[in-house]
PDB file of N, CA and C in Angstrom:
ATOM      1  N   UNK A   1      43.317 -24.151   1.587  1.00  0.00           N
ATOM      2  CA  UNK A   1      42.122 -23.840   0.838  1.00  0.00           C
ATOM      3  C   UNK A   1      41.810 -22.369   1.012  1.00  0.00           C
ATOM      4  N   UNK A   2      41.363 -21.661   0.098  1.00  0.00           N
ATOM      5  CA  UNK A   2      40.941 -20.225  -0.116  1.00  0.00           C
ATOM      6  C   UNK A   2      39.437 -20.338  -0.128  1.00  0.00           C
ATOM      7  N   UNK A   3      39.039 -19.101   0.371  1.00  0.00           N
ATOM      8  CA  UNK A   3      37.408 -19.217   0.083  1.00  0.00           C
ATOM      9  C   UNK A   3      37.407 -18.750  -1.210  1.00  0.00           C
ATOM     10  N   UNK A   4      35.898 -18.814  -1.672  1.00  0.00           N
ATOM     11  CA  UNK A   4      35.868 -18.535  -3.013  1.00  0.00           C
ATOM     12  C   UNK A   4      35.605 -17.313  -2.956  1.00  0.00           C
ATOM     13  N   UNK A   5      36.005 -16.498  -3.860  1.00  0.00           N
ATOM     14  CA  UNK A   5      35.727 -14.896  -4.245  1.00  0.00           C
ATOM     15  C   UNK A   5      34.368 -14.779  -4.822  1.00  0.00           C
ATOM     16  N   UNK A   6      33.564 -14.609  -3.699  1.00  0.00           N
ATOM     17  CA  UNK A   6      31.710 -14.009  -4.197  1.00  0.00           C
ATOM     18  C   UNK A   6      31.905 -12.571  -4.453  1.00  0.00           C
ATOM     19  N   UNK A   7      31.083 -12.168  -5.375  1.00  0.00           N
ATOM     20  CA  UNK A   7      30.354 -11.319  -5.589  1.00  0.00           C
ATOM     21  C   UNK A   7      29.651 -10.386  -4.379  1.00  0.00           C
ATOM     22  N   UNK A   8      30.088  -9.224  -3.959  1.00  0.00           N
ATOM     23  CA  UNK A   8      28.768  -8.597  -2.767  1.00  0.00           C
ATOM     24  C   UNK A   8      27.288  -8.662  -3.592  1.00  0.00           C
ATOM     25  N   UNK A   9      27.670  -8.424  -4.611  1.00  0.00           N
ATOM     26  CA  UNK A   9      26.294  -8.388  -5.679  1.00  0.00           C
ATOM     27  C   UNK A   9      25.797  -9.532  -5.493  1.00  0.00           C
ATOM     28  N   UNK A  10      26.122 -10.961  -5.584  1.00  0.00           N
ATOM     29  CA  UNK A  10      25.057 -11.801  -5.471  1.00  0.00           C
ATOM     30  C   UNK A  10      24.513 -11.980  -4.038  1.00  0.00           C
ATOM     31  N   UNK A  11      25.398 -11.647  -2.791  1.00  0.00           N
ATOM     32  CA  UNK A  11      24.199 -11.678  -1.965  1.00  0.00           C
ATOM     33  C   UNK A  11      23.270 -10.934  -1.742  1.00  0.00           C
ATOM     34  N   UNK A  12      22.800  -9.812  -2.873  1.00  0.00           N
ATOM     35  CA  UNK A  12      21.741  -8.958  -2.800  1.00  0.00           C
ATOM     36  C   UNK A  12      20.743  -9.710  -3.650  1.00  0.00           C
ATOM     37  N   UNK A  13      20.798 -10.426  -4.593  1.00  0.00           N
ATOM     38  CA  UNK A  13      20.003 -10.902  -5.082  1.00  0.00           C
ATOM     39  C   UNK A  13      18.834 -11.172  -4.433  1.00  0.00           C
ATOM     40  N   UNK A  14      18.716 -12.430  -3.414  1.00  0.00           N
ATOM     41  CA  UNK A  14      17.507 -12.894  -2.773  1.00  0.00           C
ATOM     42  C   UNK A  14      16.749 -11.636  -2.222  1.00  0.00           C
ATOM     43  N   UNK A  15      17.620 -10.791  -1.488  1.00  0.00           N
ATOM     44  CA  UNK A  15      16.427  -9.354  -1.184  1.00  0.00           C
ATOM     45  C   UNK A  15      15.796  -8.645  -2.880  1.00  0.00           C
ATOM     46  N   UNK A  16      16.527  -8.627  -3.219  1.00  0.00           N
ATOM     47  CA  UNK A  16      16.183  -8.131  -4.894  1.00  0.00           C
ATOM     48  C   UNK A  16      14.770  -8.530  -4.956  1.00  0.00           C
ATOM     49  N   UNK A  17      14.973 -10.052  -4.568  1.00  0.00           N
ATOM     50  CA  UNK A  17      13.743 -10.603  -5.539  1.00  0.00           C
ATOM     51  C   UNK A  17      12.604 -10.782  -4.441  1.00  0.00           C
ATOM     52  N   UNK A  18      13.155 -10.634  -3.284  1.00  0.00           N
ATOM     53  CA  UNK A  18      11.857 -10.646  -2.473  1.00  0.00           C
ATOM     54  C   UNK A  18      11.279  -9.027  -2.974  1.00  0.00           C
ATOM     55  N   UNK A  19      11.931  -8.032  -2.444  1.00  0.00           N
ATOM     56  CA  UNK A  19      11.206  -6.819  -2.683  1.00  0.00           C
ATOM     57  C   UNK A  19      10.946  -6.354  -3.723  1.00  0.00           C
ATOM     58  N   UNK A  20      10.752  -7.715  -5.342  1.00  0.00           N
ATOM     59  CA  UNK A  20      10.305  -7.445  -6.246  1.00  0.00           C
ATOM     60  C   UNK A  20       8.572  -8.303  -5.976  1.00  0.00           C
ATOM     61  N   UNK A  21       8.949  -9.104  -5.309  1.00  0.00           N
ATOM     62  CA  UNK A  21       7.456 -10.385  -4.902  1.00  0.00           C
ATOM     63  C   UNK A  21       6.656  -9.599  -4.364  1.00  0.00           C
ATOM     64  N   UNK A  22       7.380  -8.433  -2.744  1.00  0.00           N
ATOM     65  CA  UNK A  22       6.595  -8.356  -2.538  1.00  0.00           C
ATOM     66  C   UNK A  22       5.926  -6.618  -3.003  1.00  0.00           C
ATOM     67  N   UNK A  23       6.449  -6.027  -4.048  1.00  0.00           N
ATOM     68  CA  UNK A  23       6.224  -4.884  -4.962  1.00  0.00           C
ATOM     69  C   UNK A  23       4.781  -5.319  -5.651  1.00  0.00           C
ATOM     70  N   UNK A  24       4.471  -6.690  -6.365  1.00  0.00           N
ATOM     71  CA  UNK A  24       3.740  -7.187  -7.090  1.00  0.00           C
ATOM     72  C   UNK A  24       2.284  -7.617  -6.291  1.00  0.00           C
ATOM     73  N   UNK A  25       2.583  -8.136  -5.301  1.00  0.00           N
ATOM     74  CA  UNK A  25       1.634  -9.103  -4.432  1.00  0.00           C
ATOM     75  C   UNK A  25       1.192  -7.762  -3.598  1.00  0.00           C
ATOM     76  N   UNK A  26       1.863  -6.656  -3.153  1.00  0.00           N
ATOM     77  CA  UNK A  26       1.282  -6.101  -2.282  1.00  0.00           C
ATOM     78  C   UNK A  26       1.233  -4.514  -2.908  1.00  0.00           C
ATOM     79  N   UNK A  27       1.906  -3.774  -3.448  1.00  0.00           N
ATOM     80  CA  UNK A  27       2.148  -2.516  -3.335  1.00  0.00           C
ATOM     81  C   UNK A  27       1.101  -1.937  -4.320  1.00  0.00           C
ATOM     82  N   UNK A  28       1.477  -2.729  -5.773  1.00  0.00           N
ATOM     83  CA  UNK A  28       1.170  -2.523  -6.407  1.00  0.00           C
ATOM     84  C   UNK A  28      -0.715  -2.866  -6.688  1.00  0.00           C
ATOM     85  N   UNK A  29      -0.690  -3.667  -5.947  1.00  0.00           N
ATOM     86  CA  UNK A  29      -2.328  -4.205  -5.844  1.00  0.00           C
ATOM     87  C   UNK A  29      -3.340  -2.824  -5.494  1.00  0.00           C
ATOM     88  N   UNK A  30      -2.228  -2.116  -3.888  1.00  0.00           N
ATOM     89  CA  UNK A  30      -3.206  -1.402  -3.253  1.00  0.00           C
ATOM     90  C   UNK A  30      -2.962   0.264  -4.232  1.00  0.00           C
ATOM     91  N   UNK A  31      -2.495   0.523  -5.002  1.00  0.00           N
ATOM     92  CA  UNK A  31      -2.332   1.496  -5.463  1.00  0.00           C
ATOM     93  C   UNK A  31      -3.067   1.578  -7.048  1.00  0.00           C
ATOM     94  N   UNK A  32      -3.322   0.335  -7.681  1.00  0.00           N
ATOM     95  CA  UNK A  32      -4.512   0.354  -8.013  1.00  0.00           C
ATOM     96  C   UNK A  32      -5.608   0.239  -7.200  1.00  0.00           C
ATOM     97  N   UNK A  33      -6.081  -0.374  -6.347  1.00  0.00           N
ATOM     98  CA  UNK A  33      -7.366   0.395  -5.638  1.00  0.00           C
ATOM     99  C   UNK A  33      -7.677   1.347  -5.367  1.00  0.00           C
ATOM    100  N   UNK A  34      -6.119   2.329  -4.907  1.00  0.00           N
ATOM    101  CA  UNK A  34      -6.302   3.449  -4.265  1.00  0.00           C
ATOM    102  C   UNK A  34      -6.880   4.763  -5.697  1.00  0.00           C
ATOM    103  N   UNK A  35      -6.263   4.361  -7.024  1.00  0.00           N
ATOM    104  CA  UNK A  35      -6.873   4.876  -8.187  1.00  0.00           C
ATOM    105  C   UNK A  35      -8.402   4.469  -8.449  1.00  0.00           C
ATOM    106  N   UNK A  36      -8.788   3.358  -8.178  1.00  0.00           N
ATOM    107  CA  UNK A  36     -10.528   3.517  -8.333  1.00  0.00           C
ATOM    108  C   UNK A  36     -11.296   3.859  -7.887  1.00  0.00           C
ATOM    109  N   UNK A  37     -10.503   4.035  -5.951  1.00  0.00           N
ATOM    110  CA  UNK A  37     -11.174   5.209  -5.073  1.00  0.00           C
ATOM    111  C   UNK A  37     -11.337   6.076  -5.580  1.00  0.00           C
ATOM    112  N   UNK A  38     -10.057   6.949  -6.001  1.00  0.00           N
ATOM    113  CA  UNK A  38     -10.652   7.822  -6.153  1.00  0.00           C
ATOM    114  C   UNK A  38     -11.309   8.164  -7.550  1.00  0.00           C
ATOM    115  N   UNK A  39     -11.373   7.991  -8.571  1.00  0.00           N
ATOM    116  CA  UNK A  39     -12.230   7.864 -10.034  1.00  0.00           C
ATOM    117  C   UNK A  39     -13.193   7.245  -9.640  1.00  0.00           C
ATOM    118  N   UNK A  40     -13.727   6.353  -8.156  1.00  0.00           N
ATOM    119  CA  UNK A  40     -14.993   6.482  -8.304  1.00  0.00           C
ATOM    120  C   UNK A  40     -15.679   8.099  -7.509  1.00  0.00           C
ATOM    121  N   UNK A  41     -14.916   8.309  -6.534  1.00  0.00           N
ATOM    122  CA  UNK A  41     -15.415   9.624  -5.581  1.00  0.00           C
ATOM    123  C   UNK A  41     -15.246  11.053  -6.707  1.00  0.00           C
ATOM    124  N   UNK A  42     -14.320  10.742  -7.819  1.00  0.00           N
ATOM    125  CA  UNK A  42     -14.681  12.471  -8.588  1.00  0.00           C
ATOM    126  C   UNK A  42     -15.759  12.049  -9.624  1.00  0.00           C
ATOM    127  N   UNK A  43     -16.349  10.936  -9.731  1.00  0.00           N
ATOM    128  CA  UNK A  43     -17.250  10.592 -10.616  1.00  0.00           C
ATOM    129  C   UNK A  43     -19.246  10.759  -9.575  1.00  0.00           C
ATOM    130  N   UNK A  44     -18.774  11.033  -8.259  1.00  0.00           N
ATOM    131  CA  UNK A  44     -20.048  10.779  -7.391  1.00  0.00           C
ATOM    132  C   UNK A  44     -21.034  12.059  -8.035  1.00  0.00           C
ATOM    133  N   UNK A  45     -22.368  11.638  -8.319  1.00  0.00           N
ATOM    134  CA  UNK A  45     -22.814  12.840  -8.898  1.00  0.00           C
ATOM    135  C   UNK A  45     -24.123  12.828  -7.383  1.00  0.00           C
ATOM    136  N   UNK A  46     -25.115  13.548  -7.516  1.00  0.00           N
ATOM    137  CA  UNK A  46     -26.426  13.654  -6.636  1.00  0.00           C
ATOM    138  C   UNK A  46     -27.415  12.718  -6.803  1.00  0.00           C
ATOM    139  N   UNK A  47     -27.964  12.111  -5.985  1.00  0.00           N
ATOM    140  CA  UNK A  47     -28.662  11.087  -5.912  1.00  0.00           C
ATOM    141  C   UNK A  47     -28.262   9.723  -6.147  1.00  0.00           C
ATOM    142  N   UNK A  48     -27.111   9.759  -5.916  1.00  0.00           N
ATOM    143  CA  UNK A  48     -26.241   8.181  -5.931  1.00  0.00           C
ATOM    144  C   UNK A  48     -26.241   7.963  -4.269  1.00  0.00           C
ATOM    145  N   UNK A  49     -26.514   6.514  -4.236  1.00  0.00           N
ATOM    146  CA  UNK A  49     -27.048   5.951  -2.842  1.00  0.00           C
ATOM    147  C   UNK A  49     -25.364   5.732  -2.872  1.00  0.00           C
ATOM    148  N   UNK A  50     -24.902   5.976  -1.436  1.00  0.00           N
ATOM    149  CA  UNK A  50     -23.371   5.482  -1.109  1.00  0.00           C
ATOM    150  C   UNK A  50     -23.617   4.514   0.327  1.00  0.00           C
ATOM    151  N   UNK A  51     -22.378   4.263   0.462  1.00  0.00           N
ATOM    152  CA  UNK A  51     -22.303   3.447   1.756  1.00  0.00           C
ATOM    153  C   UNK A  51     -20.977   3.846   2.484  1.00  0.00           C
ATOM    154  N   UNK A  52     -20.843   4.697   3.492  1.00  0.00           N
ATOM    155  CA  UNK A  52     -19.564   5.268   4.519  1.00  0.00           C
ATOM    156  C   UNK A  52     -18.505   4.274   4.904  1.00  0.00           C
ATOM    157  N   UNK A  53     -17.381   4.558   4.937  1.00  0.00           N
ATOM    158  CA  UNK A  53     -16.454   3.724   5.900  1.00  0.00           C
ATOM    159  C   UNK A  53     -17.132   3.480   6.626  1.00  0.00           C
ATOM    160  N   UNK A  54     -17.527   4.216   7.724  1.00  0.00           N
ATOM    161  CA  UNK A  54     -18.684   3.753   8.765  1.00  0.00           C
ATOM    162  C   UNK A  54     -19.918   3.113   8.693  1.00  0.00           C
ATOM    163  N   UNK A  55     -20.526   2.565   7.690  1.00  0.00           N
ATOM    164  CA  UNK A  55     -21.250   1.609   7.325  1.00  0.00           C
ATOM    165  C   UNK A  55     -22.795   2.497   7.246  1.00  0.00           C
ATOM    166  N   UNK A  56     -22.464   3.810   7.122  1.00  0.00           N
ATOM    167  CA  UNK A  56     -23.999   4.803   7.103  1.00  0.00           C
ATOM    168  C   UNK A  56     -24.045   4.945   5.423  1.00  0.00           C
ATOM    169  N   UNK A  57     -25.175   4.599   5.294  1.00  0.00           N
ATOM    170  CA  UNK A  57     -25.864   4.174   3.870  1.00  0.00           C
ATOM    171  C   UNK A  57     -27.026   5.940   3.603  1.00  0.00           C
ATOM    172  N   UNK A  58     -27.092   6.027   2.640  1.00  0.00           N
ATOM    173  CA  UNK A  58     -27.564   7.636   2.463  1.00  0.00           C
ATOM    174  C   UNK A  58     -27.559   7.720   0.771  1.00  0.00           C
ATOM    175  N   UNK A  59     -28.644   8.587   0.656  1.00  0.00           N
ATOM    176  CA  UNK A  59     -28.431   9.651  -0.747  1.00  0.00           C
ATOM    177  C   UNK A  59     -27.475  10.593  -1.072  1.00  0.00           C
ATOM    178  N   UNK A  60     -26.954  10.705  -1.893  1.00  0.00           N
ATOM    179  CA  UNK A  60     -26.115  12.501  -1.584  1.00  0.00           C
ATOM    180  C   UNK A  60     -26.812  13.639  -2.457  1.00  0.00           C
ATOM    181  N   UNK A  61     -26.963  14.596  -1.344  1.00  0.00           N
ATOM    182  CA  UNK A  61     -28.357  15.348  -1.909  1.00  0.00           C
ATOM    183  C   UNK A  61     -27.369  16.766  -2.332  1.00  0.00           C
ATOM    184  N   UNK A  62     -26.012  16.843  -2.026  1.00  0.00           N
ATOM    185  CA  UNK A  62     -24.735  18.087  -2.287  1.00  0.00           C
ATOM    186  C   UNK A  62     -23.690  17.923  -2.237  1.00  0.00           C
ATOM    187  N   UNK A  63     -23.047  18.070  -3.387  1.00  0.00           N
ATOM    188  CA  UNK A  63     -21.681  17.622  -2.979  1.00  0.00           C
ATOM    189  C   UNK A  63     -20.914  19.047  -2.942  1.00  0.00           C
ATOM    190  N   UNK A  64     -19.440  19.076  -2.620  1.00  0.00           N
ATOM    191  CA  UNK A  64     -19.095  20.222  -2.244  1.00  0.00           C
ATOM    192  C   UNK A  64     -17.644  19.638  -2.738  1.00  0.00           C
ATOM    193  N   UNK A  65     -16.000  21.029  -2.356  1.00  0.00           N
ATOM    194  CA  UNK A  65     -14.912  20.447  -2.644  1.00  0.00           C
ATOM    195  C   UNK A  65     -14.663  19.326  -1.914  1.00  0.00           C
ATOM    196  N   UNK A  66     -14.272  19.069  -0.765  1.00  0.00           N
ATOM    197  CA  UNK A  66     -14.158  17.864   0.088  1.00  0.00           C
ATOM    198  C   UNK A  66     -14.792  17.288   0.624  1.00  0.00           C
ATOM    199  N   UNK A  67     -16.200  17.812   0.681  1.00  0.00           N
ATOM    200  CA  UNK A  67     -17.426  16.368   1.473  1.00  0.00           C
ATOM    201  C   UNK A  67     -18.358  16.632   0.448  1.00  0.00           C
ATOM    202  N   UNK A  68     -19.542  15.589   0.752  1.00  0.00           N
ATOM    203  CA  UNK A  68     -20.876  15.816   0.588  1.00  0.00           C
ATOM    204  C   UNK A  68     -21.908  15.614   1.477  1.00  0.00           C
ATOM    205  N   UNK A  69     -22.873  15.857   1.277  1.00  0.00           N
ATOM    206  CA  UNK A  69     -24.175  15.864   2.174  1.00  0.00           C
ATOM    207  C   UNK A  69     -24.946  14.903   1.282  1.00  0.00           C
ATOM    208  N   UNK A  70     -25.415  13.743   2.867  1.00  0.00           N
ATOM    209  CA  UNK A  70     -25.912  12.625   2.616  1.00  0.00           C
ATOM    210  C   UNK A  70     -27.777  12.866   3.225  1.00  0.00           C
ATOM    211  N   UNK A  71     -28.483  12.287   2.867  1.00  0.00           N
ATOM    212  CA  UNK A  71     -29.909  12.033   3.560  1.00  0.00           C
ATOM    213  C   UNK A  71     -29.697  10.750   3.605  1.00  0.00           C
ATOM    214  N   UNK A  72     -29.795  10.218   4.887  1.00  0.00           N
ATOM    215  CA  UNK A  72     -29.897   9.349   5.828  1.00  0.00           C
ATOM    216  C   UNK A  72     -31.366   8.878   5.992  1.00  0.00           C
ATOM    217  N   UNK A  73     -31.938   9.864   6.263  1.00  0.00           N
ATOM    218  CA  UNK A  73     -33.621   9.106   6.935  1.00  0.00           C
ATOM    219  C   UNK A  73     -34.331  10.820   6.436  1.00  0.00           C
ATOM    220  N   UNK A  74     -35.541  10.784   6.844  1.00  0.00           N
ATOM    221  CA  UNK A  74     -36.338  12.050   6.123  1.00  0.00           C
ATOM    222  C   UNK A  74     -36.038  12.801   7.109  1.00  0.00           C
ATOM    223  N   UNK A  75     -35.691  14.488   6.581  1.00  0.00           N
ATOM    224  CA  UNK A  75     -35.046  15.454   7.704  1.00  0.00           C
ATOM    225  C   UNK A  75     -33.965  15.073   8.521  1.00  0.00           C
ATOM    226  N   UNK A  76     -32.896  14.198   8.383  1.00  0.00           N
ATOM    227  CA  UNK A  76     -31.682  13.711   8.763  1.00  0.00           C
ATOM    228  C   UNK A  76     -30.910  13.859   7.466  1.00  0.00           C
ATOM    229  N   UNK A  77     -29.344  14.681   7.518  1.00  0.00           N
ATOM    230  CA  UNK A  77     -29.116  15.011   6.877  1.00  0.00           C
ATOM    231  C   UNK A  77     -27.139  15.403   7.201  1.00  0.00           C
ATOM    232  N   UNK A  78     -26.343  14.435   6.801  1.00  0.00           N
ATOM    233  CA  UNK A  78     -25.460  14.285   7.181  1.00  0.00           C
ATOM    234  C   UNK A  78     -24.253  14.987   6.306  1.00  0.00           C
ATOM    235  N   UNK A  79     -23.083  15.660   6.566  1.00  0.00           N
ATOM    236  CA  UNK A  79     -22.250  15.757   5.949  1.00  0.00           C
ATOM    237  C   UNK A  79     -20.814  15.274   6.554  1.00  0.00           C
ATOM    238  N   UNK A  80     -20.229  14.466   5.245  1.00  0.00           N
ATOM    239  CA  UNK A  80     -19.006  13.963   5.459  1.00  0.00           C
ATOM    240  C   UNK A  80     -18.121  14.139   4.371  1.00  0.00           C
ATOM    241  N   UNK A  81     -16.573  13.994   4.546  1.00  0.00           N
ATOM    242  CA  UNK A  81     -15.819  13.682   4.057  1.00  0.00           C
ATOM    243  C   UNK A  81     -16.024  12.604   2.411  1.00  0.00           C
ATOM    244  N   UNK A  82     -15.616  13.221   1.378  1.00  0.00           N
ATOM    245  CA  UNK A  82     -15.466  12.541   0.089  1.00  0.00           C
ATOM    246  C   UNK A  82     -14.717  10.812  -0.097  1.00  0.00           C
ATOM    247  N   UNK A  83     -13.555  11.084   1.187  1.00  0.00           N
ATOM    248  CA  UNK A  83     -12.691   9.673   1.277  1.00  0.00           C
ATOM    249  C   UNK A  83     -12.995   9.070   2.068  1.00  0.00           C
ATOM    250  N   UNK A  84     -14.229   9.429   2.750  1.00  0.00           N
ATOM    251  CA  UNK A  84     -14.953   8.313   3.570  1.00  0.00           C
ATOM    252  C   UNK A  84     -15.734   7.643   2.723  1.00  0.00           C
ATOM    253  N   UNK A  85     -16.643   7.935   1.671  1.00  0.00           N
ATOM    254  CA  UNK A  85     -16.809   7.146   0.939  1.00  0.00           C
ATOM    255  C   UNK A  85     -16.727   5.601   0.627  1.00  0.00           C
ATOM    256  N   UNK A  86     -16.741   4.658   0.860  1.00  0.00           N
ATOM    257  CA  UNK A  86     -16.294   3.146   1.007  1.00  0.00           C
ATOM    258  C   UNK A  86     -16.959   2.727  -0.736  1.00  0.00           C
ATOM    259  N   UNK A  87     -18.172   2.566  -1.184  1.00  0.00           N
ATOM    260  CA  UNK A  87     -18.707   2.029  -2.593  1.00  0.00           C
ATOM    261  C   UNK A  87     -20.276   3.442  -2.851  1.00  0.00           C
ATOM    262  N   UNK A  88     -20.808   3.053  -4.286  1.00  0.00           N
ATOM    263  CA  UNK A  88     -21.595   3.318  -4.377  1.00  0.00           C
ATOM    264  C   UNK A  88     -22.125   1.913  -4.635  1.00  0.00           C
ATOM    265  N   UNK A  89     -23.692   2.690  -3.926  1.00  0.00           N
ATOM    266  CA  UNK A  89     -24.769   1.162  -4.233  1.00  0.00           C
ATOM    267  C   UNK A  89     -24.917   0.539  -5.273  1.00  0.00           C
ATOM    268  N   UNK A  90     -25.467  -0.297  -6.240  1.00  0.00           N
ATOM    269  CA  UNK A  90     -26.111  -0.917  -7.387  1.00  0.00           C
ATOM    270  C   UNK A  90     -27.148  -0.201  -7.401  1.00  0.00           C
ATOM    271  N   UNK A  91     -27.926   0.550  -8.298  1.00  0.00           N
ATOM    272  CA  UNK A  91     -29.077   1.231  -8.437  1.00  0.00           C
ATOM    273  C   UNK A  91     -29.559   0.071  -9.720  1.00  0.00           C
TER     274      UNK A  91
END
């Protein structure tokens, strides 16, 4: 008896199709999010209530190239990073 003559090509298949599953289920999911991050952060204008990665909730009273300045509480007055950003509130 002879073995049968496979293909190297078909044993690539099953990886094929996993790292097409998991292209769909995972890659592609977070890279649209990562586009609404940011189209929502070049859309942030002044006086939009945000909420931080860090869970600090604020006005933004300036924005600048890479951060803005938040009011926190009256005469508290924070500046951070644009991609810290996490949502803007519901107004």
């Amino acid at each position: 008896m002879q073995p049968a003559n496979v293909n190297p090509l078909v044993n690539l298949l099953p990886l094929l199709f996993i790292f097409v599953i998991f292209y769909f289920l995972l890659i592609r999911p977070q890279k649209q999010s990562q586009q609404e991050h940011k189209k929502m952060i070049q859309n942030i204008q002044k006086n939009d209530e945000v909420v931080t990665t860090g869970g600090i909730h604020g006005k933004v009273i300036n924005i600048k190239d890479l951060t803005v300045v938040l009011r926190v509480d009256e005469n508290v007055k924070i500046e951070i990073e644009k991609n810290h950003i996490a949502y803007l509130k519901k107004q």
